[in-house]
PDB file of N, CA and C in Angstrom:
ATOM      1  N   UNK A   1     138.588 223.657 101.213  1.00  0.00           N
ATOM      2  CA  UNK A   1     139.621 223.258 100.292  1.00  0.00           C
ATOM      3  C   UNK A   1     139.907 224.422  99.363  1.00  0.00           C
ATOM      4  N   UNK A   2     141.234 224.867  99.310  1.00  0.00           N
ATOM      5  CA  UNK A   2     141.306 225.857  98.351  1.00  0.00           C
ATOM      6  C   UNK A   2     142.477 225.397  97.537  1.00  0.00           C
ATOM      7  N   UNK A   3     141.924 225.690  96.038  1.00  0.00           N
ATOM      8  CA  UNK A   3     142.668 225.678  94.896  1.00  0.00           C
ATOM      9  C   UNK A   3     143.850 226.838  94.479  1.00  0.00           C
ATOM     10  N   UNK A   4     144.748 226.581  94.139  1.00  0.00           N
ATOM     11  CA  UNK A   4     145.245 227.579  93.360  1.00  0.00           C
ATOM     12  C   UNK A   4     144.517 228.530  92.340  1.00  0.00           C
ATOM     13  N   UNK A   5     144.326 229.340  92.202  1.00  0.00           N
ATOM     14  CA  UNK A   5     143.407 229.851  91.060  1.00  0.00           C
ATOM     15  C   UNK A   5     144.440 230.977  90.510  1.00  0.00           C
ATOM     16  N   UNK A   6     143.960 231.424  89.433  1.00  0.00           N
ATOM     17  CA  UNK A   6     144.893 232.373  88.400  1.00  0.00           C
ATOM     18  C   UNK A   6     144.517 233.686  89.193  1.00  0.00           C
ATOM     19  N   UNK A   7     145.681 234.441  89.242  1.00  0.00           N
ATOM     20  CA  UNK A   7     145.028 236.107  89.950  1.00  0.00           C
ATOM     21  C   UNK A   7     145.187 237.011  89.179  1.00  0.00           C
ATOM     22  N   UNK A   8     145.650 237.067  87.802  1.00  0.00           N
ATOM     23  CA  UNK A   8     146.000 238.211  87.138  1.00  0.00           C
ATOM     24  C   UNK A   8     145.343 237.461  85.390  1.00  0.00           C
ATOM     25  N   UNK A   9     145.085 238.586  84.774  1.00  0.00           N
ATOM     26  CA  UNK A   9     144.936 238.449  83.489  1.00  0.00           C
ATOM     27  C   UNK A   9     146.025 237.635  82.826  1.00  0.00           C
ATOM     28  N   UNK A  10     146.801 237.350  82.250  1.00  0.00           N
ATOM     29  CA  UNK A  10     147.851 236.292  82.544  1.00  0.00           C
ATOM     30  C   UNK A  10     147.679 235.312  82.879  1.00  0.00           C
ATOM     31  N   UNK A  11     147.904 235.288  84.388  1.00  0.00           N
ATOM     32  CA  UNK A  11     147.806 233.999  84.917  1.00  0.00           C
ATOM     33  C   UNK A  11     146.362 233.450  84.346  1.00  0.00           C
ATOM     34  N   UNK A  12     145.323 234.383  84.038  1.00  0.00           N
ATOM     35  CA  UNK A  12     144.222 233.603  83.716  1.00  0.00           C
ATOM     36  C   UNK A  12     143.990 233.082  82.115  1.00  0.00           C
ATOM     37  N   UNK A  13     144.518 233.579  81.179  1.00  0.00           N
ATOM     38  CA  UNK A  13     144.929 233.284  79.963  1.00  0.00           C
ATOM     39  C   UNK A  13     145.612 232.383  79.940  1.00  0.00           C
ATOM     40  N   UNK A  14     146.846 232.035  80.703  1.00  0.00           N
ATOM     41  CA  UNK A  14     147.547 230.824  80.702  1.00  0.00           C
ATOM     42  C   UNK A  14     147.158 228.995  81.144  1.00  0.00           C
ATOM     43  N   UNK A  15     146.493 230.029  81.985  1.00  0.00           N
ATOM     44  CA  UNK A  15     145.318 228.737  82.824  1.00  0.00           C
ATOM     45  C   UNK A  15     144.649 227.813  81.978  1.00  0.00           C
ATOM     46  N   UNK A  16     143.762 228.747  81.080  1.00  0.00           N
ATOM     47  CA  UNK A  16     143.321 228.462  79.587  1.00  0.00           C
ATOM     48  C   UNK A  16     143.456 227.827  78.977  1.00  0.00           C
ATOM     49  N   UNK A  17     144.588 228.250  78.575  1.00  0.00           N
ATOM     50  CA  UNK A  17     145.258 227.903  77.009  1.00  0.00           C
ATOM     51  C   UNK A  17     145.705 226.473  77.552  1.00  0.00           C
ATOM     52  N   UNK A  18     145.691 226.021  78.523  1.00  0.00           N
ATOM     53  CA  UNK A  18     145.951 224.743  79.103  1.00  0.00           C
ATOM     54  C   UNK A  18     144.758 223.892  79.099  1.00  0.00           C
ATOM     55  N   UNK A  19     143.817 224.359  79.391  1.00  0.00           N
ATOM     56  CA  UNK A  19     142.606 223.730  79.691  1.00  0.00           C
ATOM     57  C   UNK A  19     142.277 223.497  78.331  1.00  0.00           C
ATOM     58  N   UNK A  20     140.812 222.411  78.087  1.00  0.00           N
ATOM     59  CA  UNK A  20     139.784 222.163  76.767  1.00  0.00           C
ATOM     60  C   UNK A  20     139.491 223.586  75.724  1.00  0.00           C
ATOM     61  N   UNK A  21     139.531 223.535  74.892  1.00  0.00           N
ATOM     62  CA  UNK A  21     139.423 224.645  74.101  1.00  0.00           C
ATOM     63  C   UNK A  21     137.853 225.410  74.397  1.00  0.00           C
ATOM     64  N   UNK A  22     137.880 226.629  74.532  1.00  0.00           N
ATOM     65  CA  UNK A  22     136.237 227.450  74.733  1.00  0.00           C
ATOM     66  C   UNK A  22     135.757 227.085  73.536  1.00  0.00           C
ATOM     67  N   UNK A  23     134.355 227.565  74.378  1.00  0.00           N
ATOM     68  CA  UNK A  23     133.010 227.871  73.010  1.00  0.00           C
ATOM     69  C   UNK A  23     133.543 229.227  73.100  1.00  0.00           C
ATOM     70  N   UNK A  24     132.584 229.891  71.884  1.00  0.00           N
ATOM     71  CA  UNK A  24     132.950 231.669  72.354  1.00  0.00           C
ATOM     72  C   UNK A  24     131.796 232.124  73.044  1.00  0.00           C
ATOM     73  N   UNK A  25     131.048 231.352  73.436  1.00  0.00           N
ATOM     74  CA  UNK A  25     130.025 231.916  74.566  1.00  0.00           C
ATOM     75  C   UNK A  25     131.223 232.006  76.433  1.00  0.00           C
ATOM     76  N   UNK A  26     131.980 231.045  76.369  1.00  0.00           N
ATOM     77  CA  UNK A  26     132.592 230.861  77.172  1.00  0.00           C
ATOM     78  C   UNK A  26     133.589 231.817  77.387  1.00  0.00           C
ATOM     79  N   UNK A  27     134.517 232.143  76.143  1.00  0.00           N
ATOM     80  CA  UNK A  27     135.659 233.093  75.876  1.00  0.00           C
ATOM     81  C   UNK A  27     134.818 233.848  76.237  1.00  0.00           C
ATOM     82  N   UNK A  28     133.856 234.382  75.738  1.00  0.00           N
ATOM     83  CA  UNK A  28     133.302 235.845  76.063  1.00  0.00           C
ATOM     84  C   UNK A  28     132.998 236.278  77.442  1.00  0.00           C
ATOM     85  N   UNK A  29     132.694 235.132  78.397  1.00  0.00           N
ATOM     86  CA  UNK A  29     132.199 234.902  79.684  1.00  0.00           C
ATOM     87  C   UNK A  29     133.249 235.593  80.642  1.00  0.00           C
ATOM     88  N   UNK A  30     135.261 234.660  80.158  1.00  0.00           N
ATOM     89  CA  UNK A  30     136.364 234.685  80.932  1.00  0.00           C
ATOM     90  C   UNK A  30     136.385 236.729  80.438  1.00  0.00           C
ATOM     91  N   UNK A  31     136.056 236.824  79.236  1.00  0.00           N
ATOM     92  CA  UNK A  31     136.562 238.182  78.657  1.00  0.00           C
ATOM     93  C   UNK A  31     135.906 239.474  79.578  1.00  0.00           C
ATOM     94  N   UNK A  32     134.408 239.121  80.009  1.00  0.00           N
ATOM     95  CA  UNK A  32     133.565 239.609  80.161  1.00  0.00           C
ATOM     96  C   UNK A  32     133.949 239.779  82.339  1.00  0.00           C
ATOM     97  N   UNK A  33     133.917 238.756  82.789  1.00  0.00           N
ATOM     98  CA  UNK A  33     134.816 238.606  83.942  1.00  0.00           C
ATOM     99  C   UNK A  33     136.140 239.450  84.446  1.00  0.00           C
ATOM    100  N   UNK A  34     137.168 239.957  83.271  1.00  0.00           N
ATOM    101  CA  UNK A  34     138.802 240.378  83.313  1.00  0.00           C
ATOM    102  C   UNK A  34     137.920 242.173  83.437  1.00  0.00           C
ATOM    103  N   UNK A  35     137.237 242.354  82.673  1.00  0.00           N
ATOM    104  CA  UNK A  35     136.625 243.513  82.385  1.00  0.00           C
ATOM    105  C   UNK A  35     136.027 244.012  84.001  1.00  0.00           C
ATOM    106  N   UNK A  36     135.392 242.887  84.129  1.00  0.00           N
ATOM    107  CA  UNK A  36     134.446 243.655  85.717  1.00  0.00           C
ATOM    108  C   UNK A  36     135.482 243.757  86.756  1.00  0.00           C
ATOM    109  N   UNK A  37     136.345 242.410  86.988  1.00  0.00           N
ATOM    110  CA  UNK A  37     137.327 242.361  88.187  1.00  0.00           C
ATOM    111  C   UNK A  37     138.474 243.916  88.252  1.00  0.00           C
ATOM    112  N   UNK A  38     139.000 244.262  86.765  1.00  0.00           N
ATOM    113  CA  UNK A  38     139.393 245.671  86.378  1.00  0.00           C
ATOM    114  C   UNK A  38     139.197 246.928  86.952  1.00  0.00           C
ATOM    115  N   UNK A  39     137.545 246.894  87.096  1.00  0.00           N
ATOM    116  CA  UNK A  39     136.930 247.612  87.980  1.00  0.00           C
ATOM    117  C   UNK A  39     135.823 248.520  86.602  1.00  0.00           C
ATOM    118  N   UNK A  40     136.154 248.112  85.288  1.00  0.00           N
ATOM    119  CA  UNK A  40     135.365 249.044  84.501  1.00  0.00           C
ATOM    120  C   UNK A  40     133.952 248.601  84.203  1.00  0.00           C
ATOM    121  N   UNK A  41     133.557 248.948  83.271  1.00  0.00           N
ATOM    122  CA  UNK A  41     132.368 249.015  82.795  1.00  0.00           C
ATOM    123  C   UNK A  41     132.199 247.819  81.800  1.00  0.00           C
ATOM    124  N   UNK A  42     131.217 246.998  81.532  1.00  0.00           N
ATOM    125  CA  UNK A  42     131.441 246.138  80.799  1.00  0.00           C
ATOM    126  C   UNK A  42     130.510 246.430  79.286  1.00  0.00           C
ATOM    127  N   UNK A  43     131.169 247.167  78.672  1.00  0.00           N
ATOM    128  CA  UNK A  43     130.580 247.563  77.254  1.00  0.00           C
ATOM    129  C   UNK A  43     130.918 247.285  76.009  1.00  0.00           C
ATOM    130  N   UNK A  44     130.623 247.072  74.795  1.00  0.00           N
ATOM    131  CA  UNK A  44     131.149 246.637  74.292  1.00  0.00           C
ATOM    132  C   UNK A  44     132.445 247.278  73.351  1.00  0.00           C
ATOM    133  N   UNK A  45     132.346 248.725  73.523  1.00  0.00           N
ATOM    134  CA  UNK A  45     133.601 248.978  73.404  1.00  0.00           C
ATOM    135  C   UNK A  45     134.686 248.638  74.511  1.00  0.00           C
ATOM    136  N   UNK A  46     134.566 248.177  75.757  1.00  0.00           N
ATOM    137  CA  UNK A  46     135.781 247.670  76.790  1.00  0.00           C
ATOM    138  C   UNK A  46     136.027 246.063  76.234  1.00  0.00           C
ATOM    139  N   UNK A  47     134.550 245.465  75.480  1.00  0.00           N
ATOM    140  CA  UNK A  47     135.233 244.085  75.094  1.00  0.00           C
ATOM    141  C   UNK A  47     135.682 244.288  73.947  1.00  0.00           C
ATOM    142  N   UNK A  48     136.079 245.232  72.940  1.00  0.00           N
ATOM    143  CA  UNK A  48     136.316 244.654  71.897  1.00  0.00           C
ATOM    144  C   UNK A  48     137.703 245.181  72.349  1.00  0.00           C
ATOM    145  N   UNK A  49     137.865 246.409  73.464  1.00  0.00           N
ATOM    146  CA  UNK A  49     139.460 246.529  73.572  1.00  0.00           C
ATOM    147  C   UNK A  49     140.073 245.691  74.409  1.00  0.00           C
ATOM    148  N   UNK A  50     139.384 245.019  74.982  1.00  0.00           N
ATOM    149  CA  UNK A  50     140.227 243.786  75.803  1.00  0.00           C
ATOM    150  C   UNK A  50     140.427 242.538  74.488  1.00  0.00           C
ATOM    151  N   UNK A  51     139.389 242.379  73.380  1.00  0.00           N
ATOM    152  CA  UNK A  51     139.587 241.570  72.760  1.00  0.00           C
ATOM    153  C   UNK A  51     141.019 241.978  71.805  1.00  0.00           C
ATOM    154  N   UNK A  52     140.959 242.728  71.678  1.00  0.00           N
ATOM    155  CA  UNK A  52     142.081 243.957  70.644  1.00  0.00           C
ATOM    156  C   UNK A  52     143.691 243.523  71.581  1.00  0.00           C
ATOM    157  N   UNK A  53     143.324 244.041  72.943  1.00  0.00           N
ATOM    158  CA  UNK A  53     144.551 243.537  73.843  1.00  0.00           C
ATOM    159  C   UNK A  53     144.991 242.283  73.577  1.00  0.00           C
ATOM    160  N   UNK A  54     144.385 241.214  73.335  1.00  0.00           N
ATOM    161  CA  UNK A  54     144.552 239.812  73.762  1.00  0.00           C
ATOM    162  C   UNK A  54     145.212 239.434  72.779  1.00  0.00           C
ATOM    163  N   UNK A  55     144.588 239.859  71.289  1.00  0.00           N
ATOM    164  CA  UNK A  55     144.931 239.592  69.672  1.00  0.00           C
ATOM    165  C   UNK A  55     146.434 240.183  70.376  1.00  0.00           C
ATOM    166  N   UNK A  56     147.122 241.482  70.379  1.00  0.00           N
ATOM    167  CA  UNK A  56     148.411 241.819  70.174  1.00  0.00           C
ATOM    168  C   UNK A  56     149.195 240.885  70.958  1.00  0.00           C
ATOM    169  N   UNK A  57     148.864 240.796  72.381  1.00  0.00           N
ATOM    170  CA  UNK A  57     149.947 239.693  73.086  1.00  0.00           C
ATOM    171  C   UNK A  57     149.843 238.079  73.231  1.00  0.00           C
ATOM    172  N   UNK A  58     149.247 237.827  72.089  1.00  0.00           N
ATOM    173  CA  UNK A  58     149.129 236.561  72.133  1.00  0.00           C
ATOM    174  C   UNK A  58     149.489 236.108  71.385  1.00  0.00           C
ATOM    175  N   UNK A  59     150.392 234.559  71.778  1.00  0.00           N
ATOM    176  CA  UNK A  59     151.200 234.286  70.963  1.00  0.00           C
ATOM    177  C   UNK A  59     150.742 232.139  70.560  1.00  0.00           C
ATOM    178  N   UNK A  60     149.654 231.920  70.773  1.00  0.00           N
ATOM    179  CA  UNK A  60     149.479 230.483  70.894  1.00  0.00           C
ATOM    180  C   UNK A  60     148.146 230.827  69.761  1.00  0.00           C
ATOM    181  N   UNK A  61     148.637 229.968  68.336  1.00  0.00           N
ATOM    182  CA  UNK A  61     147.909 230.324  66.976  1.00  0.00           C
ATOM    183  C   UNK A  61     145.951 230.306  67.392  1.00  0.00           C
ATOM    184  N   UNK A  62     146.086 229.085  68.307  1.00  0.00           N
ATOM    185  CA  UNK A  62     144.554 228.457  68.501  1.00  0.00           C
ATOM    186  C   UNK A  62     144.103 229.609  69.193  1.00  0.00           C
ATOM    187  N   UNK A  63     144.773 230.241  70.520  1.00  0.00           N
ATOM    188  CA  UNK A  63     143.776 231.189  71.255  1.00  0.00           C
ATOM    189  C   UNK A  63     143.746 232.539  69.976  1.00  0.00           C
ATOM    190  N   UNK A  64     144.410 233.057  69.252  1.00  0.00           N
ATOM    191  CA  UNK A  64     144.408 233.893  67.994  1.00  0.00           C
ATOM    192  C   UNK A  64     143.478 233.653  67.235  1.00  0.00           C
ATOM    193  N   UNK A  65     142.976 232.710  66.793  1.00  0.00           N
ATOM    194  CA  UNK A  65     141.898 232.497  65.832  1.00  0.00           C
ATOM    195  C   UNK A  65     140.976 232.245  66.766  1.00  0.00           C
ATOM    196  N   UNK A  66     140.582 231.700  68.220  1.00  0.00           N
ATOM    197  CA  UNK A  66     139.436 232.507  69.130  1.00  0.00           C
ATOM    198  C   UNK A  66     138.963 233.945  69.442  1.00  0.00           C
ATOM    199  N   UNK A  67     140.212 234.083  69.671  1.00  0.00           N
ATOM    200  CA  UNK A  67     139.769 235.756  69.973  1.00  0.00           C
ATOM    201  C   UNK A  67     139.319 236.630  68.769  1.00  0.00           C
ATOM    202  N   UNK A  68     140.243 236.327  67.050  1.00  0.00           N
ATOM    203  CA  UNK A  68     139.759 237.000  66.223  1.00  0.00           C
ATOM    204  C   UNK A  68     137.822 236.289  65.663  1.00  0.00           C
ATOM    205  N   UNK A  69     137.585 235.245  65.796  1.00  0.00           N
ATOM    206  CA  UNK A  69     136.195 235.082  65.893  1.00  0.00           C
ATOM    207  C   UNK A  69     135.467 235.592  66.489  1.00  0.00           C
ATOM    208  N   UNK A  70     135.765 235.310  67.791  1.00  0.00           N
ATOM    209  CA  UNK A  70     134.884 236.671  68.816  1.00  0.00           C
ATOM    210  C   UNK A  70     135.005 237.973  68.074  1.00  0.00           C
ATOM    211  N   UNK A  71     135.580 238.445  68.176  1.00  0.00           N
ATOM    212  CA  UNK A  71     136.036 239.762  67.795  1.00  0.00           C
ATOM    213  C   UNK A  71     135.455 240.385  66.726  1.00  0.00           C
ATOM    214  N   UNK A  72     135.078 239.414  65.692  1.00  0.00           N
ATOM    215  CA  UNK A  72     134.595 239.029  64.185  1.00  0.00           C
ATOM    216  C   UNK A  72     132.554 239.932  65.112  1.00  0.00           C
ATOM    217  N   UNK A  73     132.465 238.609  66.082  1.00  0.00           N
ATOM    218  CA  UNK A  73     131.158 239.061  66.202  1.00  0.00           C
ATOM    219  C   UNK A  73     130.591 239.405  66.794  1.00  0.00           C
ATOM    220  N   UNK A  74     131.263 240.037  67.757  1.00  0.00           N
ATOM    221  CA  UNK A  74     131.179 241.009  68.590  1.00  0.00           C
ATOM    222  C   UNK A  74     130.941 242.397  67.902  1.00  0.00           C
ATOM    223  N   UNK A  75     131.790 242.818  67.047  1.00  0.00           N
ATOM    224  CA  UNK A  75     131.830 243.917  65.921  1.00  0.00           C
ATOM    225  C   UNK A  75     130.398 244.069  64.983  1.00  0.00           C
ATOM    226  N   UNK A  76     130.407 242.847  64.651  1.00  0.00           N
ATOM    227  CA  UNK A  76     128.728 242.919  63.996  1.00  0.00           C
ATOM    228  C   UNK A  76     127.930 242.594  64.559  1.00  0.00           C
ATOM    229  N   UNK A  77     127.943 242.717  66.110  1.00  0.00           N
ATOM    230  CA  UNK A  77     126.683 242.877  66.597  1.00  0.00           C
ATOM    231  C   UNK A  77     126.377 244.104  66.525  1.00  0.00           C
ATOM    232  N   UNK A  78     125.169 244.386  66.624  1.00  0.00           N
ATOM    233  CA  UNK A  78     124.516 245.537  66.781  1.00  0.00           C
ATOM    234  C   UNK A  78     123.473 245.862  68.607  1.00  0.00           C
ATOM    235  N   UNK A  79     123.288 246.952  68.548  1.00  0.00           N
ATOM    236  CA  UNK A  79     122.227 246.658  69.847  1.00  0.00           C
ATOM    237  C   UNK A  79     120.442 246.382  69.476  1.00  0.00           C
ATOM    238  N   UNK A  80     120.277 246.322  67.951  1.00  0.00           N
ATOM    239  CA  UNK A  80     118.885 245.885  67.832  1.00  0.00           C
ATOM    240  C   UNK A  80     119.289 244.584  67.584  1.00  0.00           C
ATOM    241  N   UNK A  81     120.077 243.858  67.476  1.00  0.00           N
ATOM    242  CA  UNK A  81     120.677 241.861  67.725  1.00  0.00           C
ATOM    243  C   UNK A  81     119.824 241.407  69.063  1.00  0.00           C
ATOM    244  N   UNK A  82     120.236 242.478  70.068  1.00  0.00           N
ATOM    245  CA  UNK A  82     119.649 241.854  71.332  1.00  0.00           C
ATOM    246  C   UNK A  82     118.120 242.033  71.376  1.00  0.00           C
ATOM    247  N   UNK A  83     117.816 242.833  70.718  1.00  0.00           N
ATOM    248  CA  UNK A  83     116.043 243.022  71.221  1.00  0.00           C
ATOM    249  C   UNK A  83     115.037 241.929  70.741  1.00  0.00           C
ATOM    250  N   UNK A  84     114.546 241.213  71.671  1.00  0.00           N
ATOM    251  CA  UNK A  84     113.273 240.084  71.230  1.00  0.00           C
ATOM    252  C   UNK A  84     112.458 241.028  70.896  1.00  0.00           C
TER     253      UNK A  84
END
């Protein structure tokens, strides 16, 4: 059985913004996904410029105040955040 599925950044943002609203563990997941399929590196300077991308062309208030949260803490993470 095959679904329609979104094939482009776009189409996958739109998909979204249709669907239940994310956690930002989730946003970060779809963000983190657009980054690898791209073909780049997934660092956190590529997420905060995909997050940076998303803020300029986006135009639906709710996904705007997701992405600038992420974005919020993504920025203040640090790499000693991750170390147990």
């Amino acid at each position: 059985m095959h679904t329609d599925s979104p094939q482009t950044d776009k189409d996958t943002s739109d998909y979204y913004k249709t669907a239940v609203p994310m956690s930002k563990m989730e946003l970060l997941g779809n963000i983190v996904d657009e980054i690898i399929h791209s073909g780049h590196a997934v660092t956190n300077k590529s997420i905060i410029s995909k997050l940076v991308s998303k803020i300029e062309n986006e135009t639906n208030i709710d996904a705007l105040d997701s992405y600038r949260a992420l974005l919020e803490r993504v920025v203040h993470k640090t790499q000693d955040d991750f170390l147990v």
